[in-house]
Protein backbone atom coordinates (compact mmCIF):
# COMPACT_ATOMS: atom_id res chain seq x y z
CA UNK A 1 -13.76 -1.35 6.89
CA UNK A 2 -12.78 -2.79 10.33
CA UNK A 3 -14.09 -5.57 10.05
CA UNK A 4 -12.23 -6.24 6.71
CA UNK A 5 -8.91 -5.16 8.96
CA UNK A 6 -9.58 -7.60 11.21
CA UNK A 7 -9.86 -10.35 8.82
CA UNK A 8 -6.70 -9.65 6.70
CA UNK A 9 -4.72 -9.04 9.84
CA UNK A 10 -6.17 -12.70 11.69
CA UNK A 11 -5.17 -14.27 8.18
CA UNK A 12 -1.88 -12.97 7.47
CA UNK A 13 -0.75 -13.68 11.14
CA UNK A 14 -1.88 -17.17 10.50
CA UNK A 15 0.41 -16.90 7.25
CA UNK A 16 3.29 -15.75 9.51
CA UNK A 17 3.17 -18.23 11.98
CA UNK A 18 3.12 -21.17 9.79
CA UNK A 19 6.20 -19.17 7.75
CA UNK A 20 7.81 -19.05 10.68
CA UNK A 21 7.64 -22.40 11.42
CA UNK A 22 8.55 -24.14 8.00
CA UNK A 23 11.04 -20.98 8.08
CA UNK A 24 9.93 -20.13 4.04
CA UNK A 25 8.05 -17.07 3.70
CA UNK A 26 7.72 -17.58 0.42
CA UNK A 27 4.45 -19.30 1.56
CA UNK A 28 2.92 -15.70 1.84
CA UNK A 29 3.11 -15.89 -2.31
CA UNK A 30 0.76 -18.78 -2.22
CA UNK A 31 -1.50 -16.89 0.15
CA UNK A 32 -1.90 -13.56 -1.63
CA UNK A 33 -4.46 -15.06 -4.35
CA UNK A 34 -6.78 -16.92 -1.83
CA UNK A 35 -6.46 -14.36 0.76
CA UNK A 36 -8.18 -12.26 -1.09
CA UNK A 37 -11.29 -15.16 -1.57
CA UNK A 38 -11.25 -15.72 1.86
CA UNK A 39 -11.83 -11.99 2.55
CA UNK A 40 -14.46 -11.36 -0.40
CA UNK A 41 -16.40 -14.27 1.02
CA UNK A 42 -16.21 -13.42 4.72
CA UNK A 43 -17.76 -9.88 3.91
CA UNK A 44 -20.01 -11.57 1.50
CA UNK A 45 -21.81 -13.55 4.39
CA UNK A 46 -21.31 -10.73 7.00
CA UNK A 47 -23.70 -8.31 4.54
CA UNK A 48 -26.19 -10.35 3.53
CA UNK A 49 -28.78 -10.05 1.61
CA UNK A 50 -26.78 -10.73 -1.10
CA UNK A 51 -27.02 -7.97 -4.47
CA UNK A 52 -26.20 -8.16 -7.68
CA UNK A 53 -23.27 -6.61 -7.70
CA UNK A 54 -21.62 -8.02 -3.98
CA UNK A 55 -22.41 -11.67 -5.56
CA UNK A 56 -20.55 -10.32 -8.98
CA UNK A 57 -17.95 -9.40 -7.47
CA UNK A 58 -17.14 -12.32 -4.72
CA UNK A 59 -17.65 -14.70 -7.52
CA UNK A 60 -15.50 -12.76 -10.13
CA UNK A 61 -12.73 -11.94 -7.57
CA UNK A 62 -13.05 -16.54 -6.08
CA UNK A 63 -12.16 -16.91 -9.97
CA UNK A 64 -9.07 -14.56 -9.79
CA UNK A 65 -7.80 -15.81 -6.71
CA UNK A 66 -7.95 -19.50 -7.17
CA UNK A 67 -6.70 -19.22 -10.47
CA UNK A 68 -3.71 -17.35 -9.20
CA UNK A 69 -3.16 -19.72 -6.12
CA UNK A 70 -3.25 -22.71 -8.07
CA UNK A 71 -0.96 -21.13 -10.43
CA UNK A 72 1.86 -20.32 -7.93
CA UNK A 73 1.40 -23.15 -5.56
CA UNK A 74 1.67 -25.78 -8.79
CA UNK A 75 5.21 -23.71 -9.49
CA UNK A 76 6.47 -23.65 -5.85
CA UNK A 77 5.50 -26.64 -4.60
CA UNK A 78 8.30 -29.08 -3.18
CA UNK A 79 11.20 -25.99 -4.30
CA UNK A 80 12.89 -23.96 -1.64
CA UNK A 81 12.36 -20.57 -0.21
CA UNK A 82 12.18 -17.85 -2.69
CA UNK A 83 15.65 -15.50 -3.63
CA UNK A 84 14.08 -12.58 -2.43
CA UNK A 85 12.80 -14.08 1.12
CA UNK A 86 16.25 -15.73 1.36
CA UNK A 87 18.30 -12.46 0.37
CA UNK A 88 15.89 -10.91 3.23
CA UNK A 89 16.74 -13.41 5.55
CA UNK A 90 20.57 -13.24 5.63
CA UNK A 91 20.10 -9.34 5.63
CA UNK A 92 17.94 -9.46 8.63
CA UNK A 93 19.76 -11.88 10.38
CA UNK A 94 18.37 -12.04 14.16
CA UNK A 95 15.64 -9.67 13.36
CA UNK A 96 14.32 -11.69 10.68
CA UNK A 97 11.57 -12.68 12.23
CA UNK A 98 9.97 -9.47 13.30
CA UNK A 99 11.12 -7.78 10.36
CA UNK A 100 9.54 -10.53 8.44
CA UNK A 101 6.21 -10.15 10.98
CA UNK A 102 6.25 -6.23 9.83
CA UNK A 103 7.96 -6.03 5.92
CA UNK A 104 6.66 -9.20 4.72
CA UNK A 105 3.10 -10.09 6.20
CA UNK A 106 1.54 -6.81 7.26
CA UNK A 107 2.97 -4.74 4.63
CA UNK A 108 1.25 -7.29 2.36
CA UNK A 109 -1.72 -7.47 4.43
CA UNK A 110 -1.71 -3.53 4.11
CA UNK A 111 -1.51 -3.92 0.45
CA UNK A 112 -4.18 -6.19 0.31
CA UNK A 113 -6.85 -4.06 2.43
CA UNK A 114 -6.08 -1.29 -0.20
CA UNK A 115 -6.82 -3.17 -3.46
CA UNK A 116 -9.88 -4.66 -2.24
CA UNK A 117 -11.31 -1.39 -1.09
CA UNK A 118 -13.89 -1.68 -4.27
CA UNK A 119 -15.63 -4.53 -2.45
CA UNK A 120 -14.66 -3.88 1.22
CA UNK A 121 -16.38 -0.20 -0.06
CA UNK A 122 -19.56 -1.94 -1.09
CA UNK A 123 -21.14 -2.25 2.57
CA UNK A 124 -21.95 1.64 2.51
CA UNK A 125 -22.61 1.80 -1.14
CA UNK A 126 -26.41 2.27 -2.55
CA UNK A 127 -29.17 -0.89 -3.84
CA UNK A 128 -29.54 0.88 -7.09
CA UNK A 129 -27.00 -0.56 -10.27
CA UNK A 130 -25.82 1.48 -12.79
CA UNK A 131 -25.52 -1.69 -15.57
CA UNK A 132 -23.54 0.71 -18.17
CA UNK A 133 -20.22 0.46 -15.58
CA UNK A 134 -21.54 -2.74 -13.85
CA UNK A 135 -21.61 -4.10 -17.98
CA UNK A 136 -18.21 -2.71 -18.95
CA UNK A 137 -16.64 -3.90 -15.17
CA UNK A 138 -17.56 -7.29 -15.97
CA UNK A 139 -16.22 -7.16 -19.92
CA UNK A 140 -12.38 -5.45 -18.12
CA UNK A 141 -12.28 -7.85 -15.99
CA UNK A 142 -12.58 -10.71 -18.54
CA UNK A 143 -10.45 -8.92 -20.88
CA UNK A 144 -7.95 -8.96 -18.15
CA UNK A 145 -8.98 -12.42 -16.54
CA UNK A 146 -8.04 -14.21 -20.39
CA UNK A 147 -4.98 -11.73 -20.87
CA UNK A 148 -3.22 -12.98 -17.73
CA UNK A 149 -4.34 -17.00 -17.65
CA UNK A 150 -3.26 -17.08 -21.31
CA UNK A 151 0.10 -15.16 -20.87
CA UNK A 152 0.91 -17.50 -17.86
CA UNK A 153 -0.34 -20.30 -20.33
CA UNK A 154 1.93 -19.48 -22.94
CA UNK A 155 5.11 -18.98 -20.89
CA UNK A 156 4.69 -22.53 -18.91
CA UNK A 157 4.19 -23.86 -22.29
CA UNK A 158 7.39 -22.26 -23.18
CA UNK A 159 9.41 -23.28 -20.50
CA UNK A 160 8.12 -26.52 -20.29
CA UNK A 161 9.41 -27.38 -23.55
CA UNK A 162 13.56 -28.28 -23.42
CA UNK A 163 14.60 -26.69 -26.80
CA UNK A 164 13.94 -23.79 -25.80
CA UNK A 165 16.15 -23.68 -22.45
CA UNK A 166 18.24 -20.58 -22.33
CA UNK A 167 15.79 -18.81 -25.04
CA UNK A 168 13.38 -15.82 -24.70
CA UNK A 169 9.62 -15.92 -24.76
CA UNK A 170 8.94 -13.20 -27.49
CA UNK A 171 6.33 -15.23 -28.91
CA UNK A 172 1.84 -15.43 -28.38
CA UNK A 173 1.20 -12.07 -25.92
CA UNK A 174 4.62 -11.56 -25.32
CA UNK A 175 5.64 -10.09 -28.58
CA UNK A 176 3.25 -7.44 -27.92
CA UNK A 177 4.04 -6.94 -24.50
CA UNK A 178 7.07 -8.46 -21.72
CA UNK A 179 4.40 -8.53 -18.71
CA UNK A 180 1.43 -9.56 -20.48
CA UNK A 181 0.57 -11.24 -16.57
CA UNK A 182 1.32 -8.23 -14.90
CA UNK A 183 -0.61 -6.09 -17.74
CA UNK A 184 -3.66 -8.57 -17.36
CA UNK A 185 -3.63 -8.30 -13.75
CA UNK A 186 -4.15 -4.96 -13.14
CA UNK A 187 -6.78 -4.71 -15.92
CA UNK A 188 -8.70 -7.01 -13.84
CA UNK A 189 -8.31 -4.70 -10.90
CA UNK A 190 -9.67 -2.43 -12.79
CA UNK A 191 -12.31 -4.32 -14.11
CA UNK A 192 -13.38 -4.84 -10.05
CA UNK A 193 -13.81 -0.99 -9.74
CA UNK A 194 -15.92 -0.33 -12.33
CA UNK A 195 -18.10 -3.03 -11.50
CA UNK A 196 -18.11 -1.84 -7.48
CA UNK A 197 -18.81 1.73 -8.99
CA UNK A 198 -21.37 0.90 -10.44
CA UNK A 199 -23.13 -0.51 -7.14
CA UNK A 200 -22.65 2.72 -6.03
CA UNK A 201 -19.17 2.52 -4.08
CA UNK A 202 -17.31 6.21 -3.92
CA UNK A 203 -15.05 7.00 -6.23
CA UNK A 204 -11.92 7.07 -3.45
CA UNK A 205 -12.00 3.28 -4.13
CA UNK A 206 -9.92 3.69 -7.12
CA UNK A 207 -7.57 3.54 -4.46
CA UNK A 208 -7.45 0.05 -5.27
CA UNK A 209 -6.62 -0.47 -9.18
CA UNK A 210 -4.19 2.84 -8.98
CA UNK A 211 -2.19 0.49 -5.93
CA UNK A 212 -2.06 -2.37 -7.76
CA UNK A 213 -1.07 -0.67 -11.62
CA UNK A 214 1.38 1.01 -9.14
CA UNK A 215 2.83 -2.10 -7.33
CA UNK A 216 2.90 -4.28 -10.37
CA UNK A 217 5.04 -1.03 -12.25
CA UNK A 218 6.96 -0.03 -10.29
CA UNK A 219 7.58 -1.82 -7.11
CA UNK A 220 6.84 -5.75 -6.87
CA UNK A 221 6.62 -6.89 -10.65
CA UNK A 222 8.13 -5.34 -13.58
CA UNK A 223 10.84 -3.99 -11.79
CA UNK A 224 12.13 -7.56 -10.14
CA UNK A 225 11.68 -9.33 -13.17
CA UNK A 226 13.23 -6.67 -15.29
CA UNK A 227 16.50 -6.50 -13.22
CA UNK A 228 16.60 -10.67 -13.44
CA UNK A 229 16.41 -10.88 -16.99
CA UNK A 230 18.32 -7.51 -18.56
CA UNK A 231 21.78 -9.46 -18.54
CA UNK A 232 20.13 -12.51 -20.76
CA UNK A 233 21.52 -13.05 -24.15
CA UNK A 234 18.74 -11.38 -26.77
CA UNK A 235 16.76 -10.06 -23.97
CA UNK A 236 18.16 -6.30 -24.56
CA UNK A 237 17.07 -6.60 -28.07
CA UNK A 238 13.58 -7.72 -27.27
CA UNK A 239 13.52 -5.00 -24.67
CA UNK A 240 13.96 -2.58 -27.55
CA UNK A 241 11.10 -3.44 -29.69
CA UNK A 242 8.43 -4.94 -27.28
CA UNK A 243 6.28 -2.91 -25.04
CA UNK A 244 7.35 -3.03 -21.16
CA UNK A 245 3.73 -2.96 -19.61
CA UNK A 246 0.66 -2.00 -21.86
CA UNK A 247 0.66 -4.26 -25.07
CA UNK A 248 1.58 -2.57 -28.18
CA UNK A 249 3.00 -3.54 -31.70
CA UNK A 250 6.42 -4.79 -31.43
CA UNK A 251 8.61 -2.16 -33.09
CA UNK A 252 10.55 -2.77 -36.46
């Protein structure tokens, strides 16, 4: 576990120093996905030989993260710093840049050491496999994996298309749910656990799906997209009818 520390802390510091520099944290965004291939790799190596379950998961968790950083570094490429990080800027003023040091980076990098617990976990865990949960890991996460890449799918599709400016996605996964990337996400997580559990990993690493369902919920994801889109013409109506997290039959 302290060597995992160590490796999220060296690599968000690296984040906040170039931040600092191009003065756009919004570069920690692009970061989160790969930071967490970077650190399923490094322990990879460091615990060789390599298991079923250890090369499962590092492989699983590359396709995840690369996905996701391709995703978000495609979006925010060549655009300025993000809202938030801006609105956190002129609130810090002088301070922003230890305040961004603590309540940006390591908060995130605190965030990140706790969701990865399955595999960070997995260096104390036993040889033997249960393939039952190793089987139904790998069929959550893929369930999840497809549920996510599709819903982000469908919405660039959306958006990329000019008649529909001003309009709401309610179409594809998002009539049956307004998060289906959010919902996909922490399926995934889950997915993660199962497999880690069954390598053998305790059962305090659920530590890591319930922090991610948790963030995505009620902190970082549904709640900041929620508040930006409740004042948009026909968004209150789909609201009404459409299932906020877990996917669900639109109601009449």
């Amino acid at each position: 576990m302290t060597t995992a520390a160590i490796i999220i802390f060296i690599y968000f510091f690296t984040l906040f120093i170039v931040g600092t520099l191009l003065k756009n944290n919004s570069i920690v965004d692009i970061g989160w996905g790969i930071g967490f291939v970077i650190l399923a790799w490094s322990l990879f190596f460091l615990r060789l030989p390599a298991t079923l379950v250890r090369v499962s998961i590092t492989l699983l968790v590359s396709l995840w993260g690369l996905r996701l950083f391709y995703h978000i570094l495609k979006r925010n490429h060549g655009k300025p710093e993000d809202f938030r990080y801006v609105a956190f800027r002129k609130a810090w003023g002088k301070w922003v840049v230890p305040r961004a040091f603590l309540q940006v980076y390591m908060l995130q990098g605190g965030l990140m050491f706790l969701i990865a617990l399955p595999f960070i976990l997995l260096e104390s865990a036993q040889a033997q496999v249960n393939y039952l949960l190793f089987a139904l890991g790998v069929l959550v996460f893929a369930f999840g994996f497809l549920f996510e890449s599709v819903g982000d799918a469908q919405l660039k599709a959306f958006l990329g298309d000019p008649a529909n400016r001003g309009k709401i996605m309610t179409r594809g996964l998002w009539r049956y749910t307004r998060h289906p990337n959010y919902f996909g996400e922490a399926t995934l997580w889950w997915g993660i656990f199962l497999i880690a559990l069954g390598g053998g990993v305790t059962p305090f690493a659920v530590i890591g799906p319930v922090t991610i369902t948790l963030l995505l919920l009620f902190v970082s994801g549904v709640p900041l997209l929620e508040k930006s889109m409740k004042d948009k013409p026909g968004y209150a109506e789909y609201a009404a009818k459409t299932s906020i997290f877990v996917p669900w039959f639109p109601k009449k």
